[in-house]
N, C-alpha and C. Protein backbone atom coordinates (compact mmCIF):
# COMPACT_ATOMS: atom_id res chain seq x y z
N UNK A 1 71.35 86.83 -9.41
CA UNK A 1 70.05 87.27 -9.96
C UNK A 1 68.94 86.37 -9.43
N UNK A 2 68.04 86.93 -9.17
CA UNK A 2 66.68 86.22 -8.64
C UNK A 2 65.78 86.15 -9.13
N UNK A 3 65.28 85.18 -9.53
CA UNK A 3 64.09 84.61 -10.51
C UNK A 3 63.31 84.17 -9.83
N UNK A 4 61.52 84.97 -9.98
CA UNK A 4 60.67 83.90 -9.13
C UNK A 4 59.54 83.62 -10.06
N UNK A 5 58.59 82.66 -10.00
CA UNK A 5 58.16 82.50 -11.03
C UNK A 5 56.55 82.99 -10.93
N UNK A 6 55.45 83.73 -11.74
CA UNK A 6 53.88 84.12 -10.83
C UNK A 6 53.22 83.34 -11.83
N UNK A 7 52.40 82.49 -10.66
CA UNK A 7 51.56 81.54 -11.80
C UNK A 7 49.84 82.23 -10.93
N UNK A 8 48.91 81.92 -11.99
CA UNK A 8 47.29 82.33 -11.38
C UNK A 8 46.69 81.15 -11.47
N UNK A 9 45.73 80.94 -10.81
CA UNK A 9 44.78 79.60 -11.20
C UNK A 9 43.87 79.86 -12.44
N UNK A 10 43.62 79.05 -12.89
CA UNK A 10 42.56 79.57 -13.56
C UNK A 10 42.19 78.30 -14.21
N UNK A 11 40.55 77.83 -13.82
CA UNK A 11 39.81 76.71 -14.20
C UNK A 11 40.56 75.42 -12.96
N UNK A 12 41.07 75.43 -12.05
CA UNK A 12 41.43 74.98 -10.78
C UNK A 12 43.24 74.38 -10.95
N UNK A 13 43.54 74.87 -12.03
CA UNK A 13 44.97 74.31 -12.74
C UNK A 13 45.62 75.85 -12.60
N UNK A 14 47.13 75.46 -11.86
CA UNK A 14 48.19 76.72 -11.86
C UNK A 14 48.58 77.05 -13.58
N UNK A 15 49.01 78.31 -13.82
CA UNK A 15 48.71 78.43 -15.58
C UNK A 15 50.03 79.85 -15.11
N UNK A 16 51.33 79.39 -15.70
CA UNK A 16 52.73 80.12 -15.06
C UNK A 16 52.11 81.66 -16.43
N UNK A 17 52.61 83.14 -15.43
CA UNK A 17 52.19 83.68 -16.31
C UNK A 17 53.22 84.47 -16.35
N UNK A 18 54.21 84.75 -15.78
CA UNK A 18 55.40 85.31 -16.06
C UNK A 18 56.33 85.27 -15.00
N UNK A 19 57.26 86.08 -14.50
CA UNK A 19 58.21 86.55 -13.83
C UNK A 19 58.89 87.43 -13.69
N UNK A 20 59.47 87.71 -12.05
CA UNK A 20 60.14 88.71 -11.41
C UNK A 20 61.11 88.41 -11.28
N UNK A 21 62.49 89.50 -12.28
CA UNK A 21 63.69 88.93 -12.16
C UNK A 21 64.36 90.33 -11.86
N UNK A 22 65.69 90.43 -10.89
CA UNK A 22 65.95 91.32 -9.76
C UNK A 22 66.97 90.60 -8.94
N UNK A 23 68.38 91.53 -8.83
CA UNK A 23 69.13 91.44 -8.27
C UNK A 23 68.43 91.36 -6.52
N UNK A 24 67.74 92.24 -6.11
CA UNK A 24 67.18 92.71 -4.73
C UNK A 24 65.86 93.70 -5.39
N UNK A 25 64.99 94.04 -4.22
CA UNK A 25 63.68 95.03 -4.22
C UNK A 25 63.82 95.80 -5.13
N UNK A 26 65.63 96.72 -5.20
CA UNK A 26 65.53 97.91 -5.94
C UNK A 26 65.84 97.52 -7.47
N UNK A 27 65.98 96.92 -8.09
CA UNK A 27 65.61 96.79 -9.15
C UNK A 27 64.88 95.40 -10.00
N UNK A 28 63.72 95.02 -9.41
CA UNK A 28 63.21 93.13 -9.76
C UNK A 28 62.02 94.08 -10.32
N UNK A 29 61.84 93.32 -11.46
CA UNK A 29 60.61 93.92 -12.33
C UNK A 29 59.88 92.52 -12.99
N UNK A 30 59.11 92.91 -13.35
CA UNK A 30 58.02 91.81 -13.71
C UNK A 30 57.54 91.97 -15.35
N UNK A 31 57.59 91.14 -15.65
CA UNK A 31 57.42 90.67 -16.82
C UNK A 31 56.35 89.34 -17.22
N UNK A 32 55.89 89.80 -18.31
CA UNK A 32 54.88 88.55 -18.83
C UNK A 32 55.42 87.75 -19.71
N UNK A 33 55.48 86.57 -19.19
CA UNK A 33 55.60 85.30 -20.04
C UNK A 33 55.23 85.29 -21.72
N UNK A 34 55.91 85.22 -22.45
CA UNK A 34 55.72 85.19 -24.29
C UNK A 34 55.00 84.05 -23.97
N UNK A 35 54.75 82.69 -23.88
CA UNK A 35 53.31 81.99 -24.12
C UNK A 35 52.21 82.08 -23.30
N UNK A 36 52.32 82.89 -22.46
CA UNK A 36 51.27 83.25 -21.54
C UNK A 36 50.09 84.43 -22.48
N UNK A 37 51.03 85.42 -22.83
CA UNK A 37 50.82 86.58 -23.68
C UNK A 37 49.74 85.73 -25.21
N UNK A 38 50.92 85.03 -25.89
CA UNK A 38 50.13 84.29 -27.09
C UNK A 38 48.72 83.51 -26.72
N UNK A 39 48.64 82.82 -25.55
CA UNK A 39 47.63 82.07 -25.45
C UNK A 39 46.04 82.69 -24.85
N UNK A 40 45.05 81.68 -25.41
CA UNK A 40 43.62 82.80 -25.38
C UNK A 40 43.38 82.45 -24.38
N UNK A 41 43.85 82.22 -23.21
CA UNK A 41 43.11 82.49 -21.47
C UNK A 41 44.18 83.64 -20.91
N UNK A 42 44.79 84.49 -22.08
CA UNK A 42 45.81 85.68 -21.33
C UNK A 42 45.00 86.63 -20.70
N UNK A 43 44.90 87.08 -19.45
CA UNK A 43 44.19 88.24 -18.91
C UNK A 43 45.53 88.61 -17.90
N UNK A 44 44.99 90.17 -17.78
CA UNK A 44 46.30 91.19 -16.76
C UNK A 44 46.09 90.59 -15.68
N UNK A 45 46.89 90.12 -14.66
CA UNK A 45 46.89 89.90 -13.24
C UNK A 45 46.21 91.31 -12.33
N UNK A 46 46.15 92.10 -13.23
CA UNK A 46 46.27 93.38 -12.42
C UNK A 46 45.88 94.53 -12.69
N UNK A 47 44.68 95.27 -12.93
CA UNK A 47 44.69 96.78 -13.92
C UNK A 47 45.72 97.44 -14.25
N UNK A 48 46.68 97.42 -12.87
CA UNK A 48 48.29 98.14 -12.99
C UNK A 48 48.91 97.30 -13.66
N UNK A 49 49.01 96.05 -14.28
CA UNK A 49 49.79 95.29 -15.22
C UNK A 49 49.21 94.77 -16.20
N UNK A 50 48.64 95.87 -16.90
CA UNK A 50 48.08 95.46 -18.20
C UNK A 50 48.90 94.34 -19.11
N UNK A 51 48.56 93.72 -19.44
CA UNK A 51 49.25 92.91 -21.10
C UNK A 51 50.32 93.36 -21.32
N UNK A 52 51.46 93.52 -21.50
CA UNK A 52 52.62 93.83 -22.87
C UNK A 52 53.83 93.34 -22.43
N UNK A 53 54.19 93.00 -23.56
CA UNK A 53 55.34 92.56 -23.92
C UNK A 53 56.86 93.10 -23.65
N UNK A 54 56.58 94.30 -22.55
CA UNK A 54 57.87 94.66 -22.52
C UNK A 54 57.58 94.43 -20.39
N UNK A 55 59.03 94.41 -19.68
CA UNK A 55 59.27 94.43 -18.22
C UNK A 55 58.46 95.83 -17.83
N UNK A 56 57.86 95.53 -16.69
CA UNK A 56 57.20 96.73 -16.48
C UNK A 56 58.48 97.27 -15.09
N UNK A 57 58.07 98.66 -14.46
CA UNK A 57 58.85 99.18 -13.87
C UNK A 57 59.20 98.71 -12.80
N UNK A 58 60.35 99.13 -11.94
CA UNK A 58 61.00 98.89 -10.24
C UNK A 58 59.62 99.22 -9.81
N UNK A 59 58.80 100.74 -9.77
CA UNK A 59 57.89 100.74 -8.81
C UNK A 59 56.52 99.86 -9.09
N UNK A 60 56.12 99.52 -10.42
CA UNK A 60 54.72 98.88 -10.30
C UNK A 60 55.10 97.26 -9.92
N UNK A 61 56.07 97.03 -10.33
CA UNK A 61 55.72 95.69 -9.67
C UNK A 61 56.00 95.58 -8.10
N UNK A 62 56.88 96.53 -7.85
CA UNK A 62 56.77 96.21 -6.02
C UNK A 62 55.10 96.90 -5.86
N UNK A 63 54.68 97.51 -6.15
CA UNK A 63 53.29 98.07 -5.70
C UNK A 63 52.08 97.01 -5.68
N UNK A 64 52.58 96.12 -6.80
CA UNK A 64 51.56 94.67 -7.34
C UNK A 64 51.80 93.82 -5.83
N UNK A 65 53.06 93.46 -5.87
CA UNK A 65 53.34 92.10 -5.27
C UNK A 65 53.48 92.69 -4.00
N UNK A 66 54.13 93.54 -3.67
CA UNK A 66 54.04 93.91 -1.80
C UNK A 66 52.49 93.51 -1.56
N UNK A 67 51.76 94.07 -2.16
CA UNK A 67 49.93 94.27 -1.80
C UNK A 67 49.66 93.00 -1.44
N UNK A 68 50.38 91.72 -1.72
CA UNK A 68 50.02 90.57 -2.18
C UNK A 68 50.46 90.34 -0.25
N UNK A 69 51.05 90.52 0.34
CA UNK A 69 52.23 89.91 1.48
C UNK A 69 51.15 91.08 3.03
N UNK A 70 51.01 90.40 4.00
CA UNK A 70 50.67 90.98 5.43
C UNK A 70 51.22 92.58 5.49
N UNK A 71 50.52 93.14 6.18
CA UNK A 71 51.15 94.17 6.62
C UNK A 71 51.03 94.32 8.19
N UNK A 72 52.05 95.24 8.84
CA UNK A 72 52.08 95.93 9.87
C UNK A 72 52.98 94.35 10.68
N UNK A 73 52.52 94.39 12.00
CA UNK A 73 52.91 93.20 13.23
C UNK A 73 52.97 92.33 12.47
N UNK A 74 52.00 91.74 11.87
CA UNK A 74 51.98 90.03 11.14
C UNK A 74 53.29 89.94 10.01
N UNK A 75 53.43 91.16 9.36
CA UNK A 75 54.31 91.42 8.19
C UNK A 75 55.80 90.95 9.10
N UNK A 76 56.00 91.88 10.68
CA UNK A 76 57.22 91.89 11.03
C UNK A 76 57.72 90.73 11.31
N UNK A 77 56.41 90.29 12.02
CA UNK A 77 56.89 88.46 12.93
C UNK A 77 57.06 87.56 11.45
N UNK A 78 56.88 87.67 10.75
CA UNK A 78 57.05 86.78 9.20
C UNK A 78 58.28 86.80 8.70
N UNK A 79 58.84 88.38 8.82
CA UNK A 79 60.18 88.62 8.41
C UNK A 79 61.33 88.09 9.53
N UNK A 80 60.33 88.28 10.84
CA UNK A 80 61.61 88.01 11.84
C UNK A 80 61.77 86.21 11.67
N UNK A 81 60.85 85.35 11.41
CA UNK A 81 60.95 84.14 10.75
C UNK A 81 61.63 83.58 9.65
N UNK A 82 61.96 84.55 8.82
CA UNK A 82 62.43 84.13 7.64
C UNK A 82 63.99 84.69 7.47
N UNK A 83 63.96 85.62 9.01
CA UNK A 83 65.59 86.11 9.13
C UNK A 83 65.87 87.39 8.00
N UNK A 84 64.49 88.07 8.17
CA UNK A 84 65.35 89.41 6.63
C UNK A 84 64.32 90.44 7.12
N UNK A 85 64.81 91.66 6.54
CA UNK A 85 63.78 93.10 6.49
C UNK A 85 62.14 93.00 6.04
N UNK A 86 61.93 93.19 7.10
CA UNK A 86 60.49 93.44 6.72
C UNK A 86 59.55 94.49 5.53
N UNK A 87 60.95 95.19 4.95
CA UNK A 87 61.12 96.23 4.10
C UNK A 87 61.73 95.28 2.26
N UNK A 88 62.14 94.04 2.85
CA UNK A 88 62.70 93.26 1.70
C UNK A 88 61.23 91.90 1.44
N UNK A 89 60.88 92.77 -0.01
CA UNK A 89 59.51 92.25 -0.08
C UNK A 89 59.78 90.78 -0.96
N UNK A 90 61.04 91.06 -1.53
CA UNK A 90 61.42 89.82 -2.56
C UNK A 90 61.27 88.58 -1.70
N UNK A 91 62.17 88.78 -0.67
CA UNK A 91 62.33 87.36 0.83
C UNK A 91 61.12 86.65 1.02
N UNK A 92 60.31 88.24 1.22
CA UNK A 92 59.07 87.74 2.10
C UNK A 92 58.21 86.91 1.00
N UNK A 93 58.10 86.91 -0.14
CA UNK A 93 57.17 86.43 -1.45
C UNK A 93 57.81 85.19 -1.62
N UNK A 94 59.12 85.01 -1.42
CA UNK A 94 59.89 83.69 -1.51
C UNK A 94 58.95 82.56 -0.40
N UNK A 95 59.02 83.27 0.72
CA UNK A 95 58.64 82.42 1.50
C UNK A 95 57.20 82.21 1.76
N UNK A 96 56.71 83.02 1.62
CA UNK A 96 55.03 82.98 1.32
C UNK A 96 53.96 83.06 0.06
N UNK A 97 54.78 82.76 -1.04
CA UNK A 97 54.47 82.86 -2.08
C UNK A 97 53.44 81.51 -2.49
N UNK A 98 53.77 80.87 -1.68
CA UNK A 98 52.14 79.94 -1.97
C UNK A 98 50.65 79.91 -1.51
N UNK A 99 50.94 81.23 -0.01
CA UNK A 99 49.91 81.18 0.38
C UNK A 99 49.62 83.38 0.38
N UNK A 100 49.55 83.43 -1.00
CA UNK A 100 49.67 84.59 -1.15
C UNK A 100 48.05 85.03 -1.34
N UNK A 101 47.68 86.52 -1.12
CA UNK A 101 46.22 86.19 -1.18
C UNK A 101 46.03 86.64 -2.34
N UNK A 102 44.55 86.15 -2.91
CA UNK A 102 43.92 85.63 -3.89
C UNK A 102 44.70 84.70 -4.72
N UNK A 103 44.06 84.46 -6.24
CA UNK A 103 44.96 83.51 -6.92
C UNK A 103 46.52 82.99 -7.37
N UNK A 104 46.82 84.28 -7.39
CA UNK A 104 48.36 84.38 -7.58
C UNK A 104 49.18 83.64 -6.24
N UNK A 105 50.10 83.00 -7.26
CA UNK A 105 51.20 81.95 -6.37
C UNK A 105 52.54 82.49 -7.06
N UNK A 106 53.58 82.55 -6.37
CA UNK A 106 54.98 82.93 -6.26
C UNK A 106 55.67 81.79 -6.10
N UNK A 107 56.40 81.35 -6.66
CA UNK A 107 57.38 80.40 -6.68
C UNK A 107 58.99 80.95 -7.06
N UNK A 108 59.78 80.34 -6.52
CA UNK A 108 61.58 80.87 -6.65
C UNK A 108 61.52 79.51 -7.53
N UNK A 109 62.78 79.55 -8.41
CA UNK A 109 63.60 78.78 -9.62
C UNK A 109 63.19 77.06 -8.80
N UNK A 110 63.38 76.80 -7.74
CA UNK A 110 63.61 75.45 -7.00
C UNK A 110 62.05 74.71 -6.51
N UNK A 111 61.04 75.72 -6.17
CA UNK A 111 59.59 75.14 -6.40
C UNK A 111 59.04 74.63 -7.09
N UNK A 112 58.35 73.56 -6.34
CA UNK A 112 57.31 72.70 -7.29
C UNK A 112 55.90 73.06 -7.21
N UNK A 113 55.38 73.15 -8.39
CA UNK A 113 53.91 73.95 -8.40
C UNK A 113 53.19 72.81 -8.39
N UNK A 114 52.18 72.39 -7.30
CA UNK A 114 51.03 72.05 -7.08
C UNK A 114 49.68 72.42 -7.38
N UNK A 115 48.67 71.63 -7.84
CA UNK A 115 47.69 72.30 -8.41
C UNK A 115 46.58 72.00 -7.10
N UNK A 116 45.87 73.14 -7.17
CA UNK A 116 44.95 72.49 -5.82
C UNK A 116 44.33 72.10 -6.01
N UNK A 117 43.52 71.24 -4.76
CA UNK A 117 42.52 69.85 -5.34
C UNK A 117 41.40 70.39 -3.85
N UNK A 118 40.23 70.53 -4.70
CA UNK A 118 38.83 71.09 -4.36
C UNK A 118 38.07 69.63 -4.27
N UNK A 119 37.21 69.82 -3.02
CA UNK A 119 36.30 69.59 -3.01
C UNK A 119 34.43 70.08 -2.88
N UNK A 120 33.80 69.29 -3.75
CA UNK A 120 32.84 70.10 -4.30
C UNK A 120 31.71 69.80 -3.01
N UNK A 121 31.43 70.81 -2.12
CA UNK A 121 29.97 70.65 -1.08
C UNK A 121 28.62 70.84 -1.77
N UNK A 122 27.97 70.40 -1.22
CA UNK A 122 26.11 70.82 -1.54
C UNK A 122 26.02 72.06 -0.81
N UNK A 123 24.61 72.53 -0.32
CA UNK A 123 24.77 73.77 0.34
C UNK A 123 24.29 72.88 1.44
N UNK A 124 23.91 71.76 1.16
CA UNK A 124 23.53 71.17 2.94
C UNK A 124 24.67 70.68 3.64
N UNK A 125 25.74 70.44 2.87
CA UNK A 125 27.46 69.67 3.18
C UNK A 125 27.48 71.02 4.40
N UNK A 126 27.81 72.07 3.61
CA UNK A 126 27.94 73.33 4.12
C UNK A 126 27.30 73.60 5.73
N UNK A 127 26.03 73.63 5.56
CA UNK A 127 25.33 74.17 6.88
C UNK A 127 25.59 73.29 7.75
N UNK A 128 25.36 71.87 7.51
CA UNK A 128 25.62 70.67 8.49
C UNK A 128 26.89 70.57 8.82
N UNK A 129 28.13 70.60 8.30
CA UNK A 129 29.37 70.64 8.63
C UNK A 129 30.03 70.98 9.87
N UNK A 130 30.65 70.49 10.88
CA UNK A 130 30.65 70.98 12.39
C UNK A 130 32.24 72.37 11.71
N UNK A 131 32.02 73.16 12.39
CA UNK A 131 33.14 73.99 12.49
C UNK A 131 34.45 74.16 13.07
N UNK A 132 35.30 74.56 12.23
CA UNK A 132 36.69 74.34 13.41
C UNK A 132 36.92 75.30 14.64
N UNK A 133 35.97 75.83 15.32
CA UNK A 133 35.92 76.86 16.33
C UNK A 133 35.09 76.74 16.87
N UNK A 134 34.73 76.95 18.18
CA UNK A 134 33.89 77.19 18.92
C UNK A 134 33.09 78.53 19.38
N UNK A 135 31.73 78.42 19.38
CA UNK A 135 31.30 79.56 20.00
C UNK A 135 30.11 79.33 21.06
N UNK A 136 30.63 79.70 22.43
CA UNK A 136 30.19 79.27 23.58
C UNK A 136 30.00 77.87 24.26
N UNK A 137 31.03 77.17 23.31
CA UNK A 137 31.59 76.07 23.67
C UNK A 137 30.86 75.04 22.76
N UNK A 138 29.95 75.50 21.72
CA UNK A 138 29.36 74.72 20.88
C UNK A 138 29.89 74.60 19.40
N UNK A 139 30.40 73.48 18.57
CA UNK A 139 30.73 73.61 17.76
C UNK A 139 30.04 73.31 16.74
N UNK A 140 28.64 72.55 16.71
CA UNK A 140 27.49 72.53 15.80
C UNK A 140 27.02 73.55 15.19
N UNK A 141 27.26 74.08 13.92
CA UNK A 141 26.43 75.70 13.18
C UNK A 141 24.75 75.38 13.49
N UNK A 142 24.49 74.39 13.67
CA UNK A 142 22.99 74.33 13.68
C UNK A 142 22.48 74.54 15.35
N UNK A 143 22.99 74.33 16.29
CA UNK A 143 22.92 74.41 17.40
C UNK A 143 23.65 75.72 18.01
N UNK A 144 23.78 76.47 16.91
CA UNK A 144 24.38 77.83 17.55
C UNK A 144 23.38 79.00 18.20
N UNK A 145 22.96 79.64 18.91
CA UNK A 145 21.89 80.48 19.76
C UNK A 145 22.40 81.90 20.12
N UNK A 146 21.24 82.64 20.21
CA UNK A 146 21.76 83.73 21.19
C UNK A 146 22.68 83.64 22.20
N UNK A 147 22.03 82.29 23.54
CA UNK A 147 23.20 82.20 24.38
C UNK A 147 24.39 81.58 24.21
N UNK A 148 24.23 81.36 22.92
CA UNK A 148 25.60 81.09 22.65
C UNK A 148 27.15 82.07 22.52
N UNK A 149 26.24 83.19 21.55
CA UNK A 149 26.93 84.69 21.79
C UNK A 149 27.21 84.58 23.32
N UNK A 150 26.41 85.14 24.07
CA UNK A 150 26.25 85.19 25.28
C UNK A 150 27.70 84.74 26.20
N UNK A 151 27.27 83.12 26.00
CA UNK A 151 28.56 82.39 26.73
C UNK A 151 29.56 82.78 26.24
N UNK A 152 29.99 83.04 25.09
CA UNK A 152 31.26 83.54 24.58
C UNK A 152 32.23 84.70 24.91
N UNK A 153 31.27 85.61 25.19
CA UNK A 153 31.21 86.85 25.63
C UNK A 153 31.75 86.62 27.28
N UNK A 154 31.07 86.28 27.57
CA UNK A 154 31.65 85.87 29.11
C UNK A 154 32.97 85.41 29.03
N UNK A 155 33.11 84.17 28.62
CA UNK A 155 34.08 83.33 28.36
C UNK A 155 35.36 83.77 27.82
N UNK A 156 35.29 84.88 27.36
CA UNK A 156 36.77 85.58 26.34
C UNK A 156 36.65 87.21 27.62
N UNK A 157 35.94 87.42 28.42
CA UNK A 157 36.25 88.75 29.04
C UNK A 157 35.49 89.46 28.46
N UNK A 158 34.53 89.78 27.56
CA UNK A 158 34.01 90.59 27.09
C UNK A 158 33.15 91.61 28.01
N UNK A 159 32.47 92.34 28.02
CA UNK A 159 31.53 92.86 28.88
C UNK A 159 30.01 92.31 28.26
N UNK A 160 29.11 91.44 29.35
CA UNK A 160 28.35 90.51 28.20
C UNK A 160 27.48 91.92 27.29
N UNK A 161 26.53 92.65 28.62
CA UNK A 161 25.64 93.71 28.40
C UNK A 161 26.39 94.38 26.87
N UNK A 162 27.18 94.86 26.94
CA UNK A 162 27.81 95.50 25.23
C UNK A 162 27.89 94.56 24.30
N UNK A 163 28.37 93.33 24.50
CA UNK A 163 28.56 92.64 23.72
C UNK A 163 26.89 91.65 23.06
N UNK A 164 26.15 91.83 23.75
CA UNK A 164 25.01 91.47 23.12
C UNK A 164 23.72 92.79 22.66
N UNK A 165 24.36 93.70 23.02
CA UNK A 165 24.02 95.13 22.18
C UNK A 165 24.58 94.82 20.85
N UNK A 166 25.71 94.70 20.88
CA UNK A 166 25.99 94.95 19.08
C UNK A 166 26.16 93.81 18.52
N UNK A 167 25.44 92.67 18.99
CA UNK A 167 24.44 91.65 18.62
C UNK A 167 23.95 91.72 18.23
N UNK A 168 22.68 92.69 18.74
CA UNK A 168 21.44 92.38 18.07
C UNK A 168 21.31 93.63 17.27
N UNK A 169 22.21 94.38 16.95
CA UNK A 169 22.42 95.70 16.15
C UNK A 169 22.88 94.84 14.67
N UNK A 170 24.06 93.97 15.10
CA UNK A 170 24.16 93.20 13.67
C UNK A 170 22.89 92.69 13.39
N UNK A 171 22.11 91.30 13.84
CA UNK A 171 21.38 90.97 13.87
C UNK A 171 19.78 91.75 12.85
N UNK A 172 19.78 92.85 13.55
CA UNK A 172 18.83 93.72 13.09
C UNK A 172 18.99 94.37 11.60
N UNK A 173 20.62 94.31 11.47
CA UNK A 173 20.28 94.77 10.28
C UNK A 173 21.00 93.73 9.14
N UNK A 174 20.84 92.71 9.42
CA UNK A 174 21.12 91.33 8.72
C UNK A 174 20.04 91.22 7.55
N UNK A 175 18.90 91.72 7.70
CA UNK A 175 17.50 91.66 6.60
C UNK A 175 17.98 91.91 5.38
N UNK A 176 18.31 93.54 5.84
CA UNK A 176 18.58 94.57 4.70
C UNK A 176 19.62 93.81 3.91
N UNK A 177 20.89 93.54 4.68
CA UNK A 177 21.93 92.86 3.26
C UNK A 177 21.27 91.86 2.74
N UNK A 178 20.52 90.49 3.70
CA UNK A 178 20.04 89.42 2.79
C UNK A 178 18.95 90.24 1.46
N UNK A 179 18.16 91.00 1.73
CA UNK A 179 17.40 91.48 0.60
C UNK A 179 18.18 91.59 -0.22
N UNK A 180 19.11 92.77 0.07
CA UNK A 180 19.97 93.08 -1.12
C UNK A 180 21.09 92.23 -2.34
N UNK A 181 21.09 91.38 -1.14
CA UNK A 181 21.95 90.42 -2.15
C UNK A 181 20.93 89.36 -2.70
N UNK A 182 19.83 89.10 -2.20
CA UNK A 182 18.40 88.37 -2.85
C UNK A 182 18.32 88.99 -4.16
N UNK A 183 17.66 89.86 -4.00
CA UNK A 183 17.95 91.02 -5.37
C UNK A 183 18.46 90.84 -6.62
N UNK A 184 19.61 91.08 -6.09
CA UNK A 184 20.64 91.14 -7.45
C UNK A 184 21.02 89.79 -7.60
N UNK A 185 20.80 88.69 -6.73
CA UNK A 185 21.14 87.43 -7.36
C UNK A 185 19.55 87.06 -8.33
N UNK A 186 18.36 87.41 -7.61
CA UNK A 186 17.47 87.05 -8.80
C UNK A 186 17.28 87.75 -9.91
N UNK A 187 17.94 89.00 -9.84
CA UNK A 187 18.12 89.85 -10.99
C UNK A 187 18.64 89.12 -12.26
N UNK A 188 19.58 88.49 -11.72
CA UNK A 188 20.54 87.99 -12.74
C UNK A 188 20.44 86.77 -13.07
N UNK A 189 19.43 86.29 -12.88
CA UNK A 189 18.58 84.70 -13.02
C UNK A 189 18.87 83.63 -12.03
N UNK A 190 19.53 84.15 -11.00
CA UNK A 190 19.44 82.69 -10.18
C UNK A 190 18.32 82.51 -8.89
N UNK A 191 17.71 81.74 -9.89
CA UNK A 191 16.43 81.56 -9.25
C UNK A 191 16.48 80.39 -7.86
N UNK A 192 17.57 79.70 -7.57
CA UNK A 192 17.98 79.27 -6.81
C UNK A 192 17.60 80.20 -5.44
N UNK A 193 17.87 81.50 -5.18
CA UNK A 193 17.75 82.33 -4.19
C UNK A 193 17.17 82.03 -3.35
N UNK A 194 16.02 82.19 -3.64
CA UNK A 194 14.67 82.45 -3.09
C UNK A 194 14.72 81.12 -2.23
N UNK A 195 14.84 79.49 -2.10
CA UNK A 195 15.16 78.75 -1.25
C UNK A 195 15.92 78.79 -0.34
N UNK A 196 17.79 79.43 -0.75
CA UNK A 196 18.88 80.23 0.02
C UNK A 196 17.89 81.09 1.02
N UNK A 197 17.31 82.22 0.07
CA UNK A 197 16.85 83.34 1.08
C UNK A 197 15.93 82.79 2.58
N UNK A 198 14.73 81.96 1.80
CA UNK A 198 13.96 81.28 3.06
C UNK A 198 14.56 80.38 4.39
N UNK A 199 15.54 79.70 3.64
CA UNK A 199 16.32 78.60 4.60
C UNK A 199 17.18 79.68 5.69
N UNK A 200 17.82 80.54 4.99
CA UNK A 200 18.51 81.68 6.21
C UNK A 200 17.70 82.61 6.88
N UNK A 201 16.68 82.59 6.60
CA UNK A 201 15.79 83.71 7.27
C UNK A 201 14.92 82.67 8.33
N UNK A 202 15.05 81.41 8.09
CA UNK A 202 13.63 80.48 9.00
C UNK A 202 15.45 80.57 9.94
N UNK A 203 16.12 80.24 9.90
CA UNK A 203 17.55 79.73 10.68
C UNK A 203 17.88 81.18 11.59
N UNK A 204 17.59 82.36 10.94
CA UNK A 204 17.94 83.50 11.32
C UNK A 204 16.75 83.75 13.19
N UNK A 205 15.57 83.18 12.34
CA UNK A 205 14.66 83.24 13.46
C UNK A 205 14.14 82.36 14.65
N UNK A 206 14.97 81.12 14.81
CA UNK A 206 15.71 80.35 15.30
C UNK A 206 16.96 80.78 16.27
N UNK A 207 17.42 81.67 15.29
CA UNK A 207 18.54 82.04 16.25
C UNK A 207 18.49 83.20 17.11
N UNK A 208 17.74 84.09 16.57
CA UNK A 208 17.38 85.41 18.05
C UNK A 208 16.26 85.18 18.66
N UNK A 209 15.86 83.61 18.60
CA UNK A 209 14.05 83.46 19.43
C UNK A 209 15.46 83.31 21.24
C-alpha cells in the first residue's frame, strides 16, 4: 500500500493536509486529514475537493493531482528518469512532489518536509538585481534596449526583421495592460501604484527610444 502525504503552505510554513493512499493509480484516493479538517486555517485544496470527511473517488483525485505533474515530452523524459509509465501518475508525484506547481507538496511515508525560507526584496532589490539570463548578451535589467532584442534575435537564428515586428506589437500594446492593472490596483486602495505605474512607464520609454 502506498501512502503519500499532501501538505499546502500556508503563512510560509508546510501545514500536512491529508493523504493519498492506493495500492497503484487504479485505486489511490485522497482523503483529508481529521486535524486538518478540525482546525480554523482548513480550506479545500481544490473546488473539486471540497472539505469532508469521507475518501473522495479513484477519478477526482487522479484529476486533482495528475494536473499538478508536466504534460506531453517533459511528462515522458521525467518518467523515462524515474524508470516507470508516463501513464503511472502515483511514481511521477513521488518523485516530483516537492516541486509540484503551486503550493501543494507531495511527500511518500520516508520524506522530510522542509519549510521554505523567503527572502523579502524592496521593489528596487528587484529592478536592480542582475538576471540569470541573458538578452543580447547583456545581463543588467537596467541596461536592457531595443538592440538588445535585436542582438538576440540574431544571435538565436531568429529572422531579426519579424522578430522586432512583434516587438514592437508587444511593446505597443504594453500601455493598455499597465492601465488596466493601474486601475484595479488603485481601485482597491493601493495607492502605492501610481509610483509602480510612473517608474515602468519612464523605463518603458527608455527602452523603445
Amino acid at each position: 500500500m502506498r501512502n503519500f502525504g499532501v501538505w499546502i503552505e500556508i503563512g510560509g510554513l508546510q501545514t500536512y493536509v491529508g493523504c493519498i493512499i492506493g495500492e497503484n493509480e487504479e485505486d489511490a484516493r485522497f482523503s483529508y486529514a481529521e486535524e486538518y479538517l478540525s482546525g480554523n486555517i482548513a480550506r479545500p485544496i481544490s473546488i473539486h475537493l471540497p472539505l469532508s470527511e469521507n475518501a473522495f473517488s479513484v477519478d477526482d483525485t487522479r484529476n486533482f493531482f495528475e494536473g499538478l505533474l508536466p504534460e506531453g515530452f517533459t511528462r515522458r523524459c521525467v518518467a523515462g528518469l524515474l524508470h516507470t509509465d508516463a501513464n503511472d501518475y502515483l511514481t511521477l508525484l513521488a518523485g516530483l512532489g516537492n516541486e509540484c506547481l503551486g503550493a501543494i507538496r507531495i511527500t511518500d511515508e520516508n520524506d522530510e518536509v522542509v519549510n521554505a525560507d523567503y527572502q523579502k526584496l524592496t521593489i528596487d532589490e528587484v529592478s536592480h538585481r542582475d538576471m540569470a539570463f541573458s538578452i543580447g548578451n547583456e545581463y543588467d535589467i537596467e541596461k536592457i534596449t531595443r538592440d538588445s532584442f535585436r542582438r538576440e534575435a540574431a544571435n538565436i537564428g531568429l529572422g531579426v526583421q519579424m522578430a522586432m515586428k512583434r516587438f514592437d506589437y508587444l511593446a505597443n500594446a504594453f500601455p493598455y495592460a499597465l492601465n488596466k492593472a493601474y486601475d484595479e490596483l488603485m481601485g482597491k486602495g493601493f495607492n502605492k501604484a501610481i509610483d509602480i505605474y510612473e517608474r515602468i512607464m519612464d523605463k518603458r520609454r527608455e527602452f523603445i527610444s
